[in-house]
Protein backbone atom coordinates (compact mmCIF):
# COMPACT_ATOMS: atom_id res chain seq x y z
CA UNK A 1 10.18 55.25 -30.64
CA UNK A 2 6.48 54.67 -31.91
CA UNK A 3 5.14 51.17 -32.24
CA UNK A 4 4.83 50.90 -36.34
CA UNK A 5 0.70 50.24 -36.85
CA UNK A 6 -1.16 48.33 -34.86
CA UNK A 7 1.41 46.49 -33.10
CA UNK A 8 0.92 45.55 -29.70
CA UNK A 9 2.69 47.41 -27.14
CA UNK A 10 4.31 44.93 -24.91
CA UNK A 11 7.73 44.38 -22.81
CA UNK A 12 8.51 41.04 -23.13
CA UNK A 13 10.51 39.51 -20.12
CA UNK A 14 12.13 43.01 -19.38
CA UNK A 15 13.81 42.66 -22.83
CA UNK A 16 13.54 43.54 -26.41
CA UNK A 17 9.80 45.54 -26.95
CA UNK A 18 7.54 44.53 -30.21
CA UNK A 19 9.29 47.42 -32.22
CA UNK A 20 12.30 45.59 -33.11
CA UNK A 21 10.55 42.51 -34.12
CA UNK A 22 7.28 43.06 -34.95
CA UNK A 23 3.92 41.69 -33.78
CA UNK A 24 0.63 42.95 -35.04
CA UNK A 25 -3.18 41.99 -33.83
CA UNK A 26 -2.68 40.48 -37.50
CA UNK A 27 0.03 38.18 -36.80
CA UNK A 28 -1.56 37.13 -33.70
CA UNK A 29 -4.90 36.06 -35.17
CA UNK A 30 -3.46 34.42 -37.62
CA UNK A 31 -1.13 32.23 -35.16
CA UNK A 32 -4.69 31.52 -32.96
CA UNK A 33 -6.24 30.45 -36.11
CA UNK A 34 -3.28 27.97 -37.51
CA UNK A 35 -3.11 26.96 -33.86
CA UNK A 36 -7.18 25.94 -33.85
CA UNK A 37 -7.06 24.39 -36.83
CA UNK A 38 -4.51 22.61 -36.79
CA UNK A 39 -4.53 21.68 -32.88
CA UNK A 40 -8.05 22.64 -31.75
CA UNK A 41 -6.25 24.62 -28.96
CA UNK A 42 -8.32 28.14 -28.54
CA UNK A 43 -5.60 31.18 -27.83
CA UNK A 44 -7.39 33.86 -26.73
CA UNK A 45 -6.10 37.80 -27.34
CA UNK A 46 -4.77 37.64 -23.45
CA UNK A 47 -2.08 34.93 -24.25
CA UNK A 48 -0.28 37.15 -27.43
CA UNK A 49 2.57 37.67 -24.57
CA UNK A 50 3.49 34.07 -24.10
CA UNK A 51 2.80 33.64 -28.32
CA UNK A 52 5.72 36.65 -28.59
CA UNK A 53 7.84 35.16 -25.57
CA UNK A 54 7.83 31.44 -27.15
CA UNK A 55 8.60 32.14 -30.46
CA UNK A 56 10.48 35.12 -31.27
CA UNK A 57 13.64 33.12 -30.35
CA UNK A 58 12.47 30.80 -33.37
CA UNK A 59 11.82 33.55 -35.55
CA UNK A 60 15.34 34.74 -34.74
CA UNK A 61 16.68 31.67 -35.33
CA UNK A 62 15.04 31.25 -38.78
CA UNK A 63 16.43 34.91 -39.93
CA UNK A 64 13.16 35.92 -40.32
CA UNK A 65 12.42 40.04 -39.91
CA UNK A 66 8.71 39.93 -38.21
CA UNK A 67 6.04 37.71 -37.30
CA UNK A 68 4.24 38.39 -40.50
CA UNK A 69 7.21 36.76 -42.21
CA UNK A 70 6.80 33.72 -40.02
CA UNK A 71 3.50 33.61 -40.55
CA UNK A 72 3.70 33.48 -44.17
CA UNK A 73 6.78 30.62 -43.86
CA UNK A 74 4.47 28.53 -41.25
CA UNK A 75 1.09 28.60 -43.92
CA UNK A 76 3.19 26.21 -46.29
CA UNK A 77 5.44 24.64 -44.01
CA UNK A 78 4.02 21.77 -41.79
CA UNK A 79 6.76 20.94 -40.65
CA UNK A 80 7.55 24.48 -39.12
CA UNK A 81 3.25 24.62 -37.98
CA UNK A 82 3.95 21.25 -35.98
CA UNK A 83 6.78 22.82 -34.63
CA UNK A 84 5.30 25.93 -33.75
CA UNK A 85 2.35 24.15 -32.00
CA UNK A 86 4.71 22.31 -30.08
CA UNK A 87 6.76 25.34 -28.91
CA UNK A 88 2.95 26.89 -27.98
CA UNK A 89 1.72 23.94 -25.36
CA UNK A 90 2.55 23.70 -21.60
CA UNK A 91 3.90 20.36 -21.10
CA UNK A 92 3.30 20.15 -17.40
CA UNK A 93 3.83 17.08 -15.35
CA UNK A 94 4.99 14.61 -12.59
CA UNK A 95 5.29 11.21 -11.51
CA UNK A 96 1.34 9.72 -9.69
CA UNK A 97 -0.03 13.31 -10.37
CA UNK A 98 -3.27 12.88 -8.81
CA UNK A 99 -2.74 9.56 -7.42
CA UNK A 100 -5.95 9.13 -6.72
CA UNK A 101 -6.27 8.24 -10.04
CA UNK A 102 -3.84 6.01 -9.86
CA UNK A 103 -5.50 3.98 -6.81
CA UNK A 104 -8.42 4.04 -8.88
CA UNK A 105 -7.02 2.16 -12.02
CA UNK A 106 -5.36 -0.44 -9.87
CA UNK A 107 -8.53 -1.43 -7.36
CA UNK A 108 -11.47 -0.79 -9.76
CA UNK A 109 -9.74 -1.43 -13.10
CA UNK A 110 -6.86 -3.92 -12.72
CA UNK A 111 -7.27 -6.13 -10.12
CA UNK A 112 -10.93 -7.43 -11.32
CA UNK A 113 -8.86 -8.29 -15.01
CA UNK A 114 -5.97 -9.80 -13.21
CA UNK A 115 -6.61 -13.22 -13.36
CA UNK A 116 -8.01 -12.73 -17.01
CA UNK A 117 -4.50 -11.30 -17.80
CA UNK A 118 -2.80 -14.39 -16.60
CA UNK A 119 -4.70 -16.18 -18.90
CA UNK A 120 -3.36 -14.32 -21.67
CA UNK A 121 -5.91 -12.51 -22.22
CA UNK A 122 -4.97 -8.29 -23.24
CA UNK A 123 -4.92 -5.25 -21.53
CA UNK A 124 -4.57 -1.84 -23.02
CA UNK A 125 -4.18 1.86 -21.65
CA UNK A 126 -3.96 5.05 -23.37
CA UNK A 127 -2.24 7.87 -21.99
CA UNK A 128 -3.61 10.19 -24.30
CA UNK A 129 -1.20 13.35 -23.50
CA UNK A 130 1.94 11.82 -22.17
CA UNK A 131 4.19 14.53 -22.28
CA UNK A 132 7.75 13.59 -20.99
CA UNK A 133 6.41 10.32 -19.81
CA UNK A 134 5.68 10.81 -16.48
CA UNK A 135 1.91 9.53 -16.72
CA UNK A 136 2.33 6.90 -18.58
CA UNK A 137 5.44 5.56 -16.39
CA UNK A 138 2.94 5.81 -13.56
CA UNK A 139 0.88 4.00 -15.16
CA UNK A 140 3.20 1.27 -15.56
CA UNK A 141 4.38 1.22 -12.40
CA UNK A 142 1.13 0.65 -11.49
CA UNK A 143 0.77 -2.25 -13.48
CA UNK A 144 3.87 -3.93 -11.94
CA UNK A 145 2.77 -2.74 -8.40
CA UNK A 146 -0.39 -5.35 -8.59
CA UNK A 147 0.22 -7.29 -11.87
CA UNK A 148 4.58 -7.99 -11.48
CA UNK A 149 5.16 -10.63 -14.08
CA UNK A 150 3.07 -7.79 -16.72
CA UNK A 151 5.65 -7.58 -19.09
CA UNK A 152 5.68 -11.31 -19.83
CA UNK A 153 1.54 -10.80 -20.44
CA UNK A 154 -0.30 -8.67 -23.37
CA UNK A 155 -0.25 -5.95 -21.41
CA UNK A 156 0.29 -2.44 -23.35
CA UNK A 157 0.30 1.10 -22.28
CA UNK A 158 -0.15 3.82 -25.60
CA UNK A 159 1.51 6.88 -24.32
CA UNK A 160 0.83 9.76 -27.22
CA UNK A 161 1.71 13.44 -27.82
CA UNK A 162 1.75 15.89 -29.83
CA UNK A 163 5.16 17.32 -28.98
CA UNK A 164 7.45 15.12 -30.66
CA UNK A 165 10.14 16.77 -28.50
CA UNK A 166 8.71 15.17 -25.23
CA UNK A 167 7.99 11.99 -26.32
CA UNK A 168 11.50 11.48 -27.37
CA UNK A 169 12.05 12.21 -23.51
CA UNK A 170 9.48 9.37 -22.71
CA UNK A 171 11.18 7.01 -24.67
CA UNK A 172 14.48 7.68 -23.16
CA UNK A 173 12.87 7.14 -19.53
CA UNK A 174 15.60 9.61 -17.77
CA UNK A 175 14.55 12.17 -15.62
CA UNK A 176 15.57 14.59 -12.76
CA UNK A 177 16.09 12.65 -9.55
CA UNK A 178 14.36 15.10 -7.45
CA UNK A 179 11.10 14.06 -9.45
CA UNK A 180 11.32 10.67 -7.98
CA UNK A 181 10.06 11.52 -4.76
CA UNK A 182 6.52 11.80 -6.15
CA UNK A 183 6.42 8.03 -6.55
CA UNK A 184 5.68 5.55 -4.06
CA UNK A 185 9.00 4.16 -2.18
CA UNK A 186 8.01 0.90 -2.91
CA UNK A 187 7.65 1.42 -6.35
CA UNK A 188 10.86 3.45 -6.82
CA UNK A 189 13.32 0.97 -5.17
CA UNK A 190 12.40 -2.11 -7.36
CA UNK A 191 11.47 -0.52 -10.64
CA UNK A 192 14.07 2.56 -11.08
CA UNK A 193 17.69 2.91 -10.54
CA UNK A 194 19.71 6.10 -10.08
CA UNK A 195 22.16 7.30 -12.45
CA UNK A 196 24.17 10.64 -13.43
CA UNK A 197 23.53 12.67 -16.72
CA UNK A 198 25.90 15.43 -17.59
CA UNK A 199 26.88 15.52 -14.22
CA UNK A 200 23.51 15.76 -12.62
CA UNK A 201 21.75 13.56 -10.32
CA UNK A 202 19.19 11.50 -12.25
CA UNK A 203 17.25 8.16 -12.52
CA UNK A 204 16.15 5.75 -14.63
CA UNK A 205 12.92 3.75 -15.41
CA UNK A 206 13.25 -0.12 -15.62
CA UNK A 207 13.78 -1.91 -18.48
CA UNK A 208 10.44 -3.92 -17.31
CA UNK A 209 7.91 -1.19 -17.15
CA UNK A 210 9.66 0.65 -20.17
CA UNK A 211 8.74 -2.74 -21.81
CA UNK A 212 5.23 -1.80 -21.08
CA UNK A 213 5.39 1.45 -22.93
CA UNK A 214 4.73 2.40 -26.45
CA UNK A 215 5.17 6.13 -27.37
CA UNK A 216 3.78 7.30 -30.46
CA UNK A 217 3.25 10.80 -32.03
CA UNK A 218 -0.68 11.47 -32.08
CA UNK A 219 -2.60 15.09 -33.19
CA UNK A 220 -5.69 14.28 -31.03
CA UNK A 221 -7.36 16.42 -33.87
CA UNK A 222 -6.73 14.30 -36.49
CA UNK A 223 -6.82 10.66 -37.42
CA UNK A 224 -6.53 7.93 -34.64
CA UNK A 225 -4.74 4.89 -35.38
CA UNK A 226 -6.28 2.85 -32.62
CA UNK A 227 -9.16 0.09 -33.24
CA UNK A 228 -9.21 -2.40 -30.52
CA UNK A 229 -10.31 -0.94 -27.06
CA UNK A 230 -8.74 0.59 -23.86
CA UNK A 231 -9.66 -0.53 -20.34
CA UNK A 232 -8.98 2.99 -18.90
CA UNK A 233 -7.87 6.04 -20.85
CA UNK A 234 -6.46 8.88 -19.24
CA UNK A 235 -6.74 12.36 -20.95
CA UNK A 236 -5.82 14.99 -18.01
CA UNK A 237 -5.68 19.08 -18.30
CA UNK A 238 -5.85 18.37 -21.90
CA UNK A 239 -9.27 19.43 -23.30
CA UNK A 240 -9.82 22.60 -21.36
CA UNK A 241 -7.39 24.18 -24.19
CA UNK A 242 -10.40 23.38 -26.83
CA UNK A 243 -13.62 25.18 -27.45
CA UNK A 244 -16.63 23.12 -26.29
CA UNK A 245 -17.55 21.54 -29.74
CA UNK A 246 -14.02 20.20 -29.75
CA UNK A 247 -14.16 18.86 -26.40
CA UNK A 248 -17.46 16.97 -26.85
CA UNK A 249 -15.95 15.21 -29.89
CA UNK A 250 -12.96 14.05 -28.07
CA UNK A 251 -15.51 12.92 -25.14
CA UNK A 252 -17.31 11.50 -27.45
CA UNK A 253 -14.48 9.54 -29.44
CA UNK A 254 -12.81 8.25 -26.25
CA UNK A 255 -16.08 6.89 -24.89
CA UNK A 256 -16.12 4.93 -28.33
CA UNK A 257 -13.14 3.29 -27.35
CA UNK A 258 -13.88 1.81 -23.87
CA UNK A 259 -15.90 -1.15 -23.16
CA UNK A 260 -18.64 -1.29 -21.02
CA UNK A 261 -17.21 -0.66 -17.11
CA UNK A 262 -13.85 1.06 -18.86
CA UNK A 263 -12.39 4.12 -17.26
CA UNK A 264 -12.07 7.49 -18.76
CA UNK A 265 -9.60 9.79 -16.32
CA UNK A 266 -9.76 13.40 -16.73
CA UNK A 267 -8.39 16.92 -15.00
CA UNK A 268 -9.70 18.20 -12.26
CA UNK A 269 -11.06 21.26 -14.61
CA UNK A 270 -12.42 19.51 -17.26
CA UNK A 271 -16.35 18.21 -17.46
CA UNK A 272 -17.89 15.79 -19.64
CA UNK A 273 -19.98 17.57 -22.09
CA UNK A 274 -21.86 15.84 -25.32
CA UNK A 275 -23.26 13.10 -26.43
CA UNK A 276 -20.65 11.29 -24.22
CA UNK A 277 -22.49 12.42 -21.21
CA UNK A 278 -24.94 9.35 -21.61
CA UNK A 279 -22.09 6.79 -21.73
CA UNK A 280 -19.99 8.01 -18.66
CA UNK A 281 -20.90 7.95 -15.23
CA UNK A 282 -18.83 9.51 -12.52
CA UNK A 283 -17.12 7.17 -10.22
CA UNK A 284 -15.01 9.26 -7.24
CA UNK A 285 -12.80 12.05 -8.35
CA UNK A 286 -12.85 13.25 -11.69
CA UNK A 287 -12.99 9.59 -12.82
CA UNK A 288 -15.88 8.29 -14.92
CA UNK A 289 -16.54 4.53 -16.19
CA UNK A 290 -18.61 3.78 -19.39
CA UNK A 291 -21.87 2.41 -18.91
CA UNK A 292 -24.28 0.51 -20.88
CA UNK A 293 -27.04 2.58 -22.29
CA UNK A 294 -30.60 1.32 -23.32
CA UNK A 295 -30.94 1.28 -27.23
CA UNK A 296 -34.40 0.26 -26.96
């Protein structure tokens, strides 16, 4: 059978071919573009496999005949846009990924603000892309690792997404027990405990460092929320999705938001580009600390 116009010939996952539900260059571009607007995540031509693979189940689901149909039910739907967005983005993560990060935040960030803290004085991180909670958990754990008594303090870790699907998961704080062995042993004996969900092996983050833990629904390309200022954000693997104008406004917005000697933490594929370039200064591994600039 012939491919009807311009769709794209391609198997997907040894199943059904484009034929049966179709998928033209059309469709595509006009899933990039919703995407970029509405995201700022670039999908270039090369991904239209994973667009088909991730949501031709939903268009199944929604009894709708082609893409071009979805397309049309996604334009005045934002509900359905959010969800296709979040059925579009890799959420992938673990517990202390990159710990040097982690090492960083506690001897260069935390442990000069201690004593300050036990004075009652705030402390606020941002996990800018939390995901399922892993990054912000380490965070926490963190905290408690070097600051114990934090959840009797004002000390606050934001934890946002876009997905509202995995920060539900955050919230809940249950996860796969095999994922515990990325955190320290320390760490994992006083501030988790092991449990069983549907039958499988899993474990639990304290009640103390979930105390520590906000999560909150955030499009990083539209309004933030946030006034007061972050000792150390962390916004990993996240930006390299945008086009370069994008990513030196959200350098250039998170800069805005630490004080002077605050830490910016990004992934180990992302630069620093913009006007933020001036205000951050490396300091070790893909971390970076704001500095004060000259207005004179």
């Amino acid at each position: 059978m012939k491919a009807a116009p311009h769709t794209m010939e391609l198997q997907i996952e040894g199943r059904r071919n484009l034929a049966d539900l179709p998928f033209s260059k059309h469709d595509f571009k006009i899933i990039a573009q919703m995407v970029k607007e509405y995201a700022g995540i670039d999908l270039h031509e090369s991904k239209s496999s994973l667009v088909y693979s991730r949501l031709a189940k939903r268009i199944r689901a929604l009894a709708l005949p082609s893409f071009e149909k979805y397309c049309q039910a996604v334009r005045t739907d934002v509900d359905e846009r959010h969800q296709m967005v979040s059925m579009l983005t890799t959420n992938v993560t673990s517990f202390f990924r990159e710990a040097h990060h982690f090492e960083h935040l506690k001897s260069k960030i935390l442990a000069p603000i201690v004593p300050a803290a036990r004075r009652g004085e705030k402390i606020r991180i941002w996990s800018a892309a939390c995901s399922s909670g892993q990054e912000p958990y380490s965070i926490a754990l963190t905290v408690l690792s070097i600051l114990p008594e934090a959840p009797s303090l004002d000390v606050r870790i934001l934890a946002t997404d876009l997905n509202a699907d995995v920060v539900n998961k955050g919230r809940a704080a249950v996860y796969d027990r095999q994922e515990a062995s990325a955190i320290p042993p320390a760490l994992k004996s006083k501030w988790t405990s092991p449990c069983t969900v549907r039958d499988e092996p899993s474990f639990q983050i304290s009640d103390e460092a979930r105390s520590l833990v906000s999560f909150r629904e955030l499009n990083l390309m539209q309004g933030w929320p946030m006034r007061g200022l972050f000792h150390a954000i962390f916004c990993r693997n996240v930006v390299i999705y945008f086009d370069r104008e994008t990513q030196c406004k959200i350098w250039q917005r998170m800069a805005s938001l630490l004080p002077v000697g605050g830490a910016l933490y990004i992934g180990h594929s992302e630069r620093i580009s913009g006007p933020a370039s001036s205000l951050l200064s490396p300091d070790g591994i893909t971390a970076f600390r704001k500095i004060e600039v000259d207005s004179a």
